[in-house]
Protein backbone atom coordinates (compact mmCIF):
# COMPACT_ATOMS: atom_id res chain seq x y z
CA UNK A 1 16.35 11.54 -12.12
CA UNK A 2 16.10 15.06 -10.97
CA UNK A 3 14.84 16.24 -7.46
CA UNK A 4 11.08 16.78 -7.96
CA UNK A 5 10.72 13.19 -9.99
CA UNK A 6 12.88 11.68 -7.89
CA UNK A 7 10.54 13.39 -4.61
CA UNK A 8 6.97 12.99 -6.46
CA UNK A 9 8.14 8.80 -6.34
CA UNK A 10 8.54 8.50 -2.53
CA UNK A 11 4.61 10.48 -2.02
CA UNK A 12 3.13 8.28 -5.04
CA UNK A 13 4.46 5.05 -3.45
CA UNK A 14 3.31 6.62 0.22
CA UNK A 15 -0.49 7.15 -1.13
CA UNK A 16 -0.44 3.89 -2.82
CA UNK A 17 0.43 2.15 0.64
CA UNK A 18 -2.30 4.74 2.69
CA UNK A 19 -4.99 3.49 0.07
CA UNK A 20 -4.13 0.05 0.23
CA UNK A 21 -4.74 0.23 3.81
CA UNK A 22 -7.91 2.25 3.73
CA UNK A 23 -9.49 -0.48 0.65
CA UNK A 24 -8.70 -3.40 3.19
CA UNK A 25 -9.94 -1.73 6.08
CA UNK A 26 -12.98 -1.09 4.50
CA UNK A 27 -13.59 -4.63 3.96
CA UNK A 28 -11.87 -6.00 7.06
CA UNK A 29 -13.43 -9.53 8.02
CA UNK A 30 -15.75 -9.83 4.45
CA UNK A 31 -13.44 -12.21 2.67
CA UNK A 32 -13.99 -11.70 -1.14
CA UNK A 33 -15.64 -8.63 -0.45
CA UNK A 34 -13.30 -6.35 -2.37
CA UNK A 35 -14.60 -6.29 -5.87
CA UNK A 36 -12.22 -6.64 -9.47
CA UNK A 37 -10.44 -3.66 -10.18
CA UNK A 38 -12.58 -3.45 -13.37
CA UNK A 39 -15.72 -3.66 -11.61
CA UNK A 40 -18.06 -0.50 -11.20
CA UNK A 41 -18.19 -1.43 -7.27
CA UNK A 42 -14.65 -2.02 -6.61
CA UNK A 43 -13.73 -1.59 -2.80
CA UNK A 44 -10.91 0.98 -4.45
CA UNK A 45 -14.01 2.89 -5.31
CA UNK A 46 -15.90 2.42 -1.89
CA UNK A 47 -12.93 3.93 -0.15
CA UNK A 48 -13.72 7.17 -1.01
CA UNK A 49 -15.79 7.69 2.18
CA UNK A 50 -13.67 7.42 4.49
CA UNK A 51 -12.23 10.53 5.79
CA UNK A 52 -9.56 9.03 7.50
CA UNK A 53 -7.33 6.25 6.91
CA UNK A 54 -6.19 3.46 9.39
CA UNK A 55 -1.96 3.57 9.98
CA UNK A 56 0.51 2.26 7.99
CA UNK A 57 2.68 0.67 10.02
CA UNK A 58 6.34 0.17 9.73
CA UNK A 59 6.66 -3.24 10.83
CA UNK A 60 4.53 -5.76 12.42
CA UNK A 61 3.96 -6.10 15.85
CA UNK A 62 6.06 -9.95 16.05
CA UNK A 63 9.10 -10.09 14.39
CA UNK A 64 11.90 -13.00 14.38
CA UNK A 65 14.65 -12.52 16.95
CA UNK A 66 17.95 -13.96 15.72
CA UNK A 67 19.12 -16.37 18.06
CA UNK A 68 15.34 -16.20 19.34
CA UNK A 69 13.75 -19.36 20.76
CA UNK A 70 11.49 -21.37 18.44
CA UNK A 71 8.40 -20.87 20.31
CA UNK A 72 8.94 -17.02 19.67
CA UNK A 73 9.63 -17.66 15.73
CA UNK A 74 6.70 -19.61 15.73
CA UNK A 75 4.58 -16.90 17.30
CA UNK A 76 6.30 -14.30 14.73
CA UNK A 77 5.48 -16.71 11.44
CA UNK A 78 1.66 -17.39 12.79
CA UNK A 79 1.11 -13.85 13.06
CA UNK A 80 2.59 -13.15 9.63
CA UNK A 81 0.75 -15.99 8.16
CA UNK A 82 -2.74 -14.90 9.46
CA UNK A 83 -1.77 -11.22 8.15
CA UNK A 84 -1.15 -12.50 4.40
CA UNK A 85 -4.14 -14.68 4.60
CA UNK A 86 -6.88 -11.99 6.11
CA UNK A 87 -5.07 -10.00 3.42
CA UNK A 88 -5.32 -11.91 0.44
CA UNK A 89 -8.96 -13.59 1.36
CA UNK A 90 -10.50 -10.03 1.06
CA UNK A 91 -9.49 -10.17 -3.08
CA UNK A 92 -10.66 -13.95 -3.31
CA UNK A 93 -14.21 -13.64 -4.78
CA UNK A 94 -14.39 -16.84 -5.58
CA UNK A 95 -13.14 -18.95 -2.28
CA UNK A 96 -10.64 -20.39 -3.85
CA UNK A 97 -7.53 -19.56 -2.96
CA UNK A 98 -6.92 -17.50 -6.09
CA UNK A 99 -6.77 -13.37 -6.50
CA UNK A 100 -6.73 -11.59 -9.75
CA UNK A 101 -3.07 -10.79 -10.05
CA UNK A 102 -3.30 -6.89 -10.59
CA UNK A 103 -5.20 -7.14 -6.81
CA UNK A 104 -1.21 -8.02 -5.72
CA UNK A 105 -0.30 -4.47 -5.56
CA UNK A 106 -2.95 -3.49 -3.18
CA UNK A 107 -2.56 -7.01 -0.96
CA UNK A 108 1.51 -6.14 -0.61
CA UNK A 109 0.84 -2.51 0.29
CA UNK A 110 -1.84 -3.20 2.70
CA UNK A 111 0.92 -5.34 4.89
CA UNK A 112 3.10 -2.19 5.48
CA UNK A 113 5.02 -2.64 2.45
CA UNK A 114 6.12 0.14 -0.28
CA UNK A 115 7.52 -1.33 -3.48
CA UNK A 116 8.05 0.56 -6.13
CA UNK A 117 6.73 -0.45 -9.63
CA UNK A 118 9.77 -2.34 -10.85
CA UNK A 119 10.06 -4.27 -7.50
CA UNK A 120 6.54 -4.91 -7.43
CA UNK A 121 6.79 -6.31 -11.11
CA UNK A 122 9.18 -9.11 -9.77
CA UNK A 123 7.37 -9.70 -6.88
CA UNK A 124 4.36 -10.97 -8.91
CA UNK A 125 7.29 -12.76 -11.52
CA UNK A 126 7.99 -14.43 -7.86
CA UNK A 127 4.51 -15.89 -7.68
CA UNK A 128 2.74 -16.08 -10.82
CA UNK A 129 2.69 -19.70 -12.52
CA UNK A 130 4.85 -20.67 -15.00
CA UNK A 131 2.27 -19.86 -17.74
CA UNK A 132 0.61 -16.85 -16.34
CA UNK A 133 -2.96 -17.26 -15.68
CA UNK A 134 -3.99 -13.77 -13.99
CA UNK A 135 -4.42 -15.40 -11.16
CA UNK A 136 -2.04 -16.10 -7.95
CA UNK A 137 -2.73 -18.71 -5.83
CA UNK A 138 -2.55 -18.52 -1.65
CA UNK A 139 -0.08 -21.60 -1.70
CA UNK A 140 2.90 -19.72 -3.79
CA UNK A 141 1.85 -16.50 -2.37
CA UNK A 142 2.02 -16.93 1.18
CA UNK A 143 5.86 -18.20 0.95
CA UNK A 144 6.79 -15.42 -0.95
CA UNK A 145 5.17 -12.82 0.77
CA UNK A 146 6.41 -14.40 4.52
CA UNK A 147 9.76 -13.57 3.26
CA UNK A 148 9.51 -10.19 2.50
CA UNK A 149 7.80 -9.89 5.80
CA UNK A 150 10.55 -11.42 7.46
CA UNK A 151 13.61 -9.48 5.75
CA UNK A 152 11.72 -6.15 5.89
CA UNK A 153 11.70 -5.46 2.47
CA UNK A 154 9.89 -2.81 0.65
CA UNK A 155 9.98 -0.63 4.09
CA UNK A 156 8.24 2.30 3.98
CA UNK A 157 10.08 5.69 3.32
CA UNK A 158 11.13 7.51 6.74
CA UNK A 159 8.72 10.17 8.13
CA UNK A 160 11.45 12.54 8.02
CA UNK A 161 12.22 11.39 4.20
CA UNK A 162 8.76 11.89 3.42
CA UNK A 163 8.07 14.91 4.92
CA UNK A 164 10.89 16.78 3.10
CA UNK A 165 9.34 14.57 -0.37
CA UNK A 166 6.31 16.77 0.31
CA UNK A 167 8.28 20.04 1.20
CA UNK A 168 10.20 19.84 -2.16
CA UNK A 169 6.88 19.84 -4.28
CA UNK A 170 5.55 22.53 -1.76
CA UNK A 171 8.40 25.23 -2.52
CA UNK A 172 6.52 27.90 -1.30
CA UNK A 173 6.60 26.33 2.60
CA UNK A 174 2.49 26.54 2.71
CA UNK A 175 2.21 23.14 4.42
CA UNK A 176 -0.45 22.03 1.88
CA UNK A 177 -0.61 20.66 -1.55
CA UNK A 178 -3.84 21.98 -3.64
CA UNK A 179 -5.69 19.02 -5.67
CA UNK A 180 -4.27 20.28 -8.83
CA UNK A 181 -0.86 20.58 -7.71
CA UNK A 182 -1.21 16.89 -6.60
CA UNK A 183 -2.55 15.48 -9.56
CA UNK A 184 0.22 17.00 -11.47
CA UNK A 185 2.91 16.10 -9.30
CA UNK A 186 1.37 12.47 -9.66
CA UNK A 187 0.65 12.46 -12.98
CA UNK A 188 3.55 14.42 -14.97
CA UNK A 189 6.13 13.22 -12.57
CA UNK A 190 8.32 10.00 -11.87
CA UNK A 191 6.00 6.85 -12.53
CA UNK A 192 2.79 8.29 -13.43
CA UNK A 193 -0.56 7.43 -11.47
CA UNK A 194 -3.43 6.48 -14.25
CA UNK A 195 -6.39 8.30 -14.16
CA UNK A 196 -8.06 5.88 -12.04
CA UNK A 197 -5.62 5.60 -9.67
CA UNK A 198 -5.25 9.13 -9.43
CA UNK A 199 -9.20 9.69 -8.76
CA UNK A 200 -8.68 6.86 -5.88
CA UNK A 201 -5.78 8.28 -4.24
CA UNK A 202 -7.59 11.89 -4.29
CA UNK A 203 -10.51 10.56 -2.77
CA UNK A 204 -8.92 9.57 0.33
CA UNK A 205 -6.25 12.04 0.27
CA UNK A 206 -7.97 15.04 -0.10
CA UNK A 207 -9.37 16.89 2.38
CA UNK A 208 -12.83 17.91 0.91
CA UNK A 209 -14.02 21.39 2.98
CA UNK A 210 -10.22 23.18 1.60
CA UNK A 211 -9.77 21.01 -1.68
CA UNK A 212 -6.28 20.01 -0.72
CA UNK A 213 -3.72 17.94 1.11
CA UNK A 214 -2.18 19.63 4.55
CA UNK A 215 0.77 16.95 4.55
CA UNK A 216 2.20 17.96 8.29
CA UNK A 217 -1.19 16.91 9.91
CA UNK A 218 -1.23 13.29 7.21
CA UNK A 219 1.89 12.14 7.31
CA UNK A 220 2.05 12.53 11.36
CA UNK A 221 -1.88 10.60 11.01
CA UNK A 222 -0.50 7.53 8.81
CA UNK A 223 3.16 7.00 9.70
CA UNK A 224 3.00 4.99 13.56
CA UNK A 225 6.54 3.50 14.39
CA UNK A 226 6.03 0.50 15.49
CA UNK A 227 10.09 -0.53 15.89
């Protein structure tokens, strides 16, 4: 994998994280409210007003302490627990426990998490029944997803990491990316964004009055430490 692929990776798996954020912001406290990926009102869709996206966070704010006392682990799994569920209940249209499996994605990068697509593709193999369905249930979820939680996985890629990601595909040193330099960078590049991912990510990405992304000013918007 050469330098730009391997570069254009760590920003497409950054804006899929920053959009997963911004669709479950934008429906924070309406469970089911997000609509099916396939639908013309999809919340993926409604995201495209917001001019500014809520933090991705690199951790959240409890975490298990080894050696820590119970009532702190407790504390730690509760708070992960309500996370997943708040998470996961905005993709359940139907109040049943049940999400449309390709809503995983967006669920597991809303939480502060950045798989890539292979990792992401045995994630779901994790929690997907026996004879897949389309659907994932809470109940196998919610296990699953504690435990990445808990071991940190899928962390998001280092400020520093990503600003130099961003600096590679911006030779020149102009501090921006135009929207067609994006959208080939993220489509011709690594593991290509489809179309309609590409039109999502651009909508919240793209600053509208200069037609392009100043990635000094987003990154340092997005990316709060919370270690």
């Amino acid at each position: 994998m050469d330098m730009i692929t391997s570069q254009a990776n760590n920003v497409k798996i950054y804006l899929q994280a920053a959009h997963s954020a911004a669709v479950l912001a934008s429906c924070s406290g309406s469970p089911g409210k997000a609509q099916s990926s396939s639908g013309p009102d999809n919340a993926l869709v409604r995201a495209k007003n917001l001019t500014r996206l809520p933090p991705i966070t690199r951790g959240l704010s409890l975490k298990v302490q080894e050696g820590g006392k119970e009532k702190e682990e407790e504390a730690a799994l509760a708070e992960f627990h309500k996370k997943i569920k708040e998470a996961f209940e905005v993709f359940d249209h139907e109040s049943n426990n049940t999400v449309d499996v390709r809503e995983i994605g967006t669920i597991v990068r809303s939480l502060g998490c950045c798989p890539n697509e292979g990792e992401l593709h045995d994630l779901i193999a994790e929690v997907e029944e026996e004879e897949p369905t389309g659907y994932i249930r809470f109940e196998k979820f919610l296990p699953v997803m504690t435990n990445v939680l808990l071991e940190r996985r899928y962390r998001p890629v280092p400020e520093d990491i990503l600003l130099r990601a961003f600096e590679v595909l911006d030779p020149a040193k102009r501090g921006f990316l135009s929207k067609e330099e994006l959208i080939k960078y993220m489509t011709e590049e690594g593991e290509p964004f489809s179309q309609e991912e590409m039109e999502e990510m651009l909508s919240a990405a793209i600053d509208p009055e200069s037609n392009s992304i100043h990635y000094k000013d987003y990154i340092t918007m997005m990316v709060i430490d919370e270690n």
